[in-house]
Protein backbone atom coordinates (compact mmCIF):
# COMPACT_ATOMS: atom_id res chain seq x y z
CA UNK A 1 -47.73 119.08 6.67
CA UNK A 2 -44.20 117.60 6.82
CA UNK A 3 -44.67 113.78 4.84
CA UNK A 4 -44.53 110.56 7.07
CA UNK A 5 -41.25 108.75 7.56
CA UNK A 6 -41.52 105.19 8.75
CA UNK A 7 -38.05 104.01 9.60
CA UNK A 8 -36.81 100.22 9.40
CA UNK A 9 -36.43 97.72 7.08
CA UNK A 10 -38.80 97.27 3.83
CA UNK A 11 -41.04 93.31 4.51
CA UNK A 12 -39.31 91.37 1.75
CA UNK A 13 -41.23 90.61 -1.67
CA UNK A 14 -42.18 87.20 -1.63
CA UNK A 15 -40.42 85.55 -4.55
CA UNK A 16 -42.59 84.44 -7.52
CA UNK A 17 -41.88 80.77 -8.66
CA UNK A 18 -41.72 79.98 -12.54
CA UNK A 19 -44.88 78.04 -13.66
CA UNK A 20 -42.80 77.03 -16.47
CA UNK A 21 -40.02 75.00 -14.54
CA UNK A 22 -42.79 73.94 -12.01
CA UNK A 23 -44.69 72.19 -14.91
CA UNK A 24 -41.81 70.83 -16.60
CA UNK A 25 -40.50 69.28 -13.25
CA UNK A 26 -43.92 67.55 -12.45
CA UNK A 27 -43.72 65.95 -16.21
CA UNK A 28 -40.45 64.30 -15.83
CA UNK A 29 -41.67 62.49 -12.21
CA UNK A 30 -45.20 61.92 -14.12
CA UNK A 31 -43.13 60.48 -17.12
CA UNK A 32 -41.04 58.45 -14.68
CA UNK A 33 -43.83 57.19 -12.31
CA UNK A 34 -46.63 56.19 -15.18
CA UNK A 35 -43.49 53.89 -17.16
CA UNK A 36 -42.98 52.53 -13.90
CA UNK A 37 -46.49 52.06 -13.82
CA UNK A 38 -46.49 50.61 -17.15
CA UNK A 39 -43.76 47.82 -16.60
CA UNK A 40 -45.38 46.62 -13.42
CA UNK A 41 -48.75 45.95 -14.69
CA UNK A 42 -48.34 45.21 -18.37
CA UNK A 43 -51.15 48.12 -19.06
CA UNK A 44 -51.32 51.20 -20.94
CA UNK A 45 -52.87 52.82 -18.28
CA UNK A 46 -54.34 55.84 -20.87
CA UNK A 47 -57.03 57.58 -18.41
CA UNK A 48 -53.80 58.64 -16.34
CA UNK A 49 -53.40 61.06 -19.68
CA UNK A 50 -56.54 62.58 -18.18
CA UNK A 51 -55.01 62.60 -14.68
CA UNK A 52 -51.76 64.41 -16.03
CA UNK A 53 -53.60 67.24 -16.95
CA UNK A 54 -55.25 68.10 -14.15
CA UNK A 55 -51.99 67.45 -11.98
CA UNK A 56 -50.12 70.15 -14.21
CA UNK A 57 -53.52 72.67 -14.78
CA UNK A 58 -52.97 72.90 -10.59
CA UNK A 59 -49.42 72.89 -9.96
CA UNK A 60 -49.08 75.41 -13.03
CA UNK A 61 -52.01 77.87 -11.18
CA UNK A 62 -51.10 77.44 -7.44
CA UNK A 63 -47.56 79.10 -8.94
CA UNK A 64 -48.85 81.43 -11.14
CA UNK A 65 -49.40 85.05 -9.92
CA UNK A 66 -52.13 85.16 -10.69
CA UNK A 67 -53.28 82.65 -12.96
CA UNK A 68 -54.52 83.71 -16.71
CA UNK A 69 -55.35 82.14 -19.94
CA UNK A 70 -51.56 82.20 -20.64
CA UNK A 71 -51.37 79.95 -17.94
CA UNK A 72 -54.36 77.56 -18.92
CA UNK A 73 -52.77 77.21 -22.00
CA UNK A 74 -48.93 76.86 -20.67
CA UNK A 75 -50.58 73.68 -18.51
CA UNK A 76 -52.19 72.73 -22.08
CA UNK A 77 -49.12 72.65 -23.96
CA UNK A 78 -47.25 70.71 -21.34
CA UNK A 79 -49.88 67.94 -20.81
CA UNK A 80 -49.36 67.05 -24.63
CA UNK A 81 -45.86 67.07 -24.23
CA UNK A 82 -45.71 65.27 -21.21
CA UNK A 83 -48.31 62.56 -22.97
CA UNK A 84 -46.18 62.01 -25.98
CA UNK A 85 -43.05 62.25 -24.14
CA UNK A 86 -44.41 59.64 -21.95
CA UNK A 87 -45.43 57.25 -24.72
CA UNK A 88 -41.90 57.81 -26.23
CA UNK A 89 -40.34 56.42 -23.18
CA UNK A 90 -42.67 53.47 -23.14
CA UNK A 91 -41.68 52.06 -26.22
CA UNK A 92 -37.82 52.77 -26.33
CA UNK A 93 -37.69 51.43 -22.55
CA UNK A 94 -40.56 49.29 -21.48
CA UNK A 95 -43.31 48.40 -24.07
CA UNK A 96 -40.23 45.99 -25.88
CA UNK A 97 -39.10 44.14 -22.81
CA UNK A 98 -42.85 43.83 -22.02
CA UNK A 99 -42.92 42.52 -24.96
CA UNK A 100 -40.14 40.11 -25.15
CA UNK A 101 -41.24 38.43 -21.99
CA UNK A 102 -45.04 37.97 -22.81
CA UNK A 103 -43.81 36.15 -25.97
CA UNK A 104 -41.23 33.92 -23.77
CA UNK A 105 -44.18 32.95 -21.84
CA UNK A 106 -46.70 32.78 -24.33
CA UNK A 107 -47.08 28.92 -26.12
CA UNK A 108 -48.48 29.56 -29.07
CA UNK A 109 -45.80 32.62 -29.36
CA UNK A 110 -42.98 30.21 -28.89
CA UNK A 111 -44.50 27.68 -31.09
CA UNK A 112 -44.31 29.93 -34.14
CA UNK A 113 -40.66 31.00 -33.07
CA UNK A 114 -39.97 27.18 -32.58
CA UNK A 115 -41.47 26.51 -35.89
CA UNK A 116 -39.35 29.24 -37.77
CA UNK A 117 -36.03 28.43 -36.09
CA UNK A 118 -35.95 24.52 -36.81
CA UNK A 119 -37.57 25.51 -40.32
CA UNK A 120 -34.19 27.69 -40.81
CA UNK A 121 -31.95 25.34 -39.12
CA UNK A 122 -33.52 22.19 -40.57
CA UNK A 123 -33.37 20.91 -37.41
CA UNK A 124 -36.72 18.16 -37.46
CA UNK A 125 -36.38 14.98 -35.95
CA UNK A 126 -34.03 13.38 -38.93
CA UNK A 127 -37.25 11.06 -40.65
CA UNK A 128 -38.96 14.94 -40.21
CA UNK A 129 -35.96 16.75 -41.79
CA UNK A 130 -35.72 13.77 -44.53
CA UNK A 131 -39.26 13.99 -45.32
CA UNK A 132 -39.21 17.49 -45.94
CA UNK A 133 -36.08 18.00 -47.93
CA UNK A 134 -37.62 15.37 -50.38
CA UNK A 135 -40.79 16.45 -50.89
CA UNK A 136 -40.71 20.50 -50.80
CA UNK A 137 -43.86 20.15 -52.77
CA UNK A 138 -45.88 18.97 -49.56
CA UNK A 139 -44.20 21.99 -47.11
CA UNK A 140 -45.68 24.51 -49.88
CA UNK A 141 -48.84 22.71 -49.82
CA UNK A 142 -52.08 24.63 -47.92
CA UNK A 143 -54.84 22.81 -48.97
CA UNK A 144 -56.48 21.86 -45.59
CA UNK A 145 -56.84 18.08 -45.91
CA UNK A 146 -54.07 15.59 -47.46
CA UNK A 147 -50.85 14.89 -47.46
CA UNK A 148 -49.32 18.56 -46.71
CA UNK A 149 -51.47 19.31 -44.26
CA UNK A 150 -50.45 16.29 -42.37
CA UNK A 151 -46.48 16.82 -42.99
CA UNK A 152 -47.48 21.48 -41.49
CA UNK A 153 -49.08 19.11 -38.56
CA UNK A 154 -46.19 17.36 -37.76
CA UNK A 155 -43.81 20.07 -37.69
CA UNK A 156 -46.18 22.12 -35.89
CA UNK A 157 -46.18 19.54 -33.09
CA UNK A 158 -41.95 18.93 -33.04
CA UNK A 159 -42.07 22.92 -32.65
CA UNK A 160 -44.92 22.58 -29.67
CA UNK A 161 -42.79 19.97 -28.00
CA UNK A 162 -39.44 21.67 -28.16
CA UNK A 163 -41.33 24.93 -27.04
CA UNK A 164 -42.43 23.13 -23.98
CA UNK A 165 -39.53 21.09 -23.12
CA UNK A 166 -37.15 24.70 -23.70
CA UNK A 167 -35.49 26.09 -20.92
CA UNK A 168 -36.31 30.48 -20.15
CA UNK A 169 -32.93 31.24 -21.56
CA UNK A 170 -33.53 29.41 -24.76
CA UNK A 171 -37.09 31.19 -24.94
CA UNK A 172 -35.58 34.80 -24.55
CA UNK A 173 -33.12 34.12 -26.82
CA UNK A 174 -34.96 33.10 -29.77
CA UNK A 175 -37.72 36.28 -28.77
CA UNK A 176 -35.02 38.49 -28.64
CA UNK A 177 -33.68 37.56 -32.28
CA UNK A 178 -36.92 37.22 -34.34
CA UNK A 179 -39.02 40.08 -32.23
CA UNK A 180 -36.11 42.52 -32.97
CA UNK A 181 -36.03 41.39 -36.67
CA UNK A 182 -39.55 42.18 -36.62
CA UNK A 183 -39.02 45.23 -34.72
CA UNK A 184 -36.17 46.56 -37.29
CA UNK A 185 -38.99 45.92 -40.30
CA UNK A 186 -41.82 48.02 -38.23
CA UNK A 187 -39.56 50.67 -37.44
CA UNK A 188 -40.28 53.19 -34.33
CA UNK A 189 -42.68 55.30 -35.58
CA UNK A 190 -45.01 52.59 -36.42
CA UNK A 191 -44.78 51.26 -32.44
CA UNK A 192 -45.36 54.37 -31.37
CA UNK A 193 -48.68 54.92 -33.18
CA UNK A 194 -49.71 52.06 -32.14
CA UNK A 195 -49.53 52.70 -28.72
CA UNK A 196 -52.20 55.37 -29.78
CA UNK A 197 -55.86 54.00 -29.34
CA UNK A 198 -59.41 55.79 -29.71
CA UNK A 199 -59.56 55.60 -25.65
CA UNK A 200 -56.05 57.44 -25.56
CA UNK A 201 -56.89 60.11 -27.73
CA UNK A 202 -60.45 60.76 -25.54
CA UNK A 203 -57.88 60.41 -22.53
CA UNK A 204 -55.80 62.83 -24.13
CA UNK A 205 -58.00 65.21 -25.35
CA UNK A 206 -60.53 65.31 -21.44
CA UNK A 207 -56.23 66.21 -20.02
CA UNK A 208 -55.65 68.80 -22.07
CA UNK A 209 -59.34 70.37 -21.79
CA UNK A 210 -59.13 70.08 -17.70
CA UNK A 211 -55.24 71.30 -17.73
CA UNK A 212 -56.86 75.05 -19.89
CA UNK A 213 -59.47 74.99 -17.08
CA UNK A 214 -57.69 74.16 -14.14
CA UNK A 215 -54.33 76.33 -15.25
CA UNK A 216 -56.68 79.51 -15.56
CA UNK A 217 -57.60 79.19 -11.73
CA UNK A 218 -60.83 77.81 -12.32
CA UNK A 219 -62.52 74.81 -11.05
């Protein structure tokens, strides 16, 4: 028996997608969106660590052909990375201007940067400033009653009342000089880890569990 010709054209493969680039593509708007996020509403936001995973375990499976372990773990690996990524991003672009303007609107923030800056400047009301550059004794003085404590009290309240009576420009600028100071001292690494809480790390560790599930296929 002569073999079976079937004439016309071959139905085109259907082209696999990469769950690779799908993944990474899906981190950089989850990066993007949760920072937004972030800056809006002054919160952390960690549970959404547990949200990225199971966003990426799907995407990652609906492209896979078919989805295997090497996929679970593909959707694994990028929920940590997009996590850390993530947090990297919050503190280089919106955890320091959060920052900056919860201190400018914070009293007893601006008190103590009040307090510094007219410390520095010597810039007391002049019987103040007069006081204090005679008797340097009483400024080192912490007992809680006395003499000292009365002169802290003093300049405490100057520093209150030129916190209060300071315009927002004043505010930022003073936040902006001492926070970075403070920030230069602290260094990244030691914002970043602290951007790292008990919660996140349970947040964490529930996205990267349901990303290996979900990025095998199963449910």
């Amino acid at each position: 028996m002569s073999p079976v010709r079937v004439y016309g054209k071959a139905a085109p493969q259907r082209a696999e997608g990469s769950p690779l680039l799908a993944g990474l593509l899906v981190s950089i708007v989850i990066v993007v969106v949760w920072v937004g996020l972030v800056y809006v509403t002054h919160h952390a936001v960690g549970v959404a660590a547990w949200g990225v995973g199971g966003l990426l375990g799907i995407v990652v499976a609906k492209v896979a052909r078919p989805p295997t372990k090497a996929t679970g773990a593909l959707a694994a690996v990028l929920t940590l990375v997009t996590v850390l990524l993530a947090k990297v991003v919050l503190v280089v672009a919106a955890l320091q201007p959060i920052i900056r303007q919860e201190l400018a609107n914070d009293p007893g923030s601006l008190t103590v940067l009040f307090l510094v800056e007219k410390t520095q400047q010597k810039s007391f009301s002049p019987q103040l400033q007069a006081t204090i550059n005679a008797r340097p004794d009483l400024v080192g003085d912490s007992t809680f009653f006395g003499p000292g404590y009365e002169l802290r009290h003093q300049m405490i309240d100057e520093a209150a009342a030129a916190a209060k009576a300071s315009s927002f420009a004043e505010r930022a600028r003073l936040v902006h000089v001492h926070y970075d100071r403070f920030i230069n001292k602290l260094g990244f690494w030691v914002l970043l880890l602290s951007t790292f809480g008990l919660l996140d790390v349970v947040w964490i560790g529930l996205g990267i569990s349901t990303a290996w599930t979900l990025g095998q296929g199963r449910i």
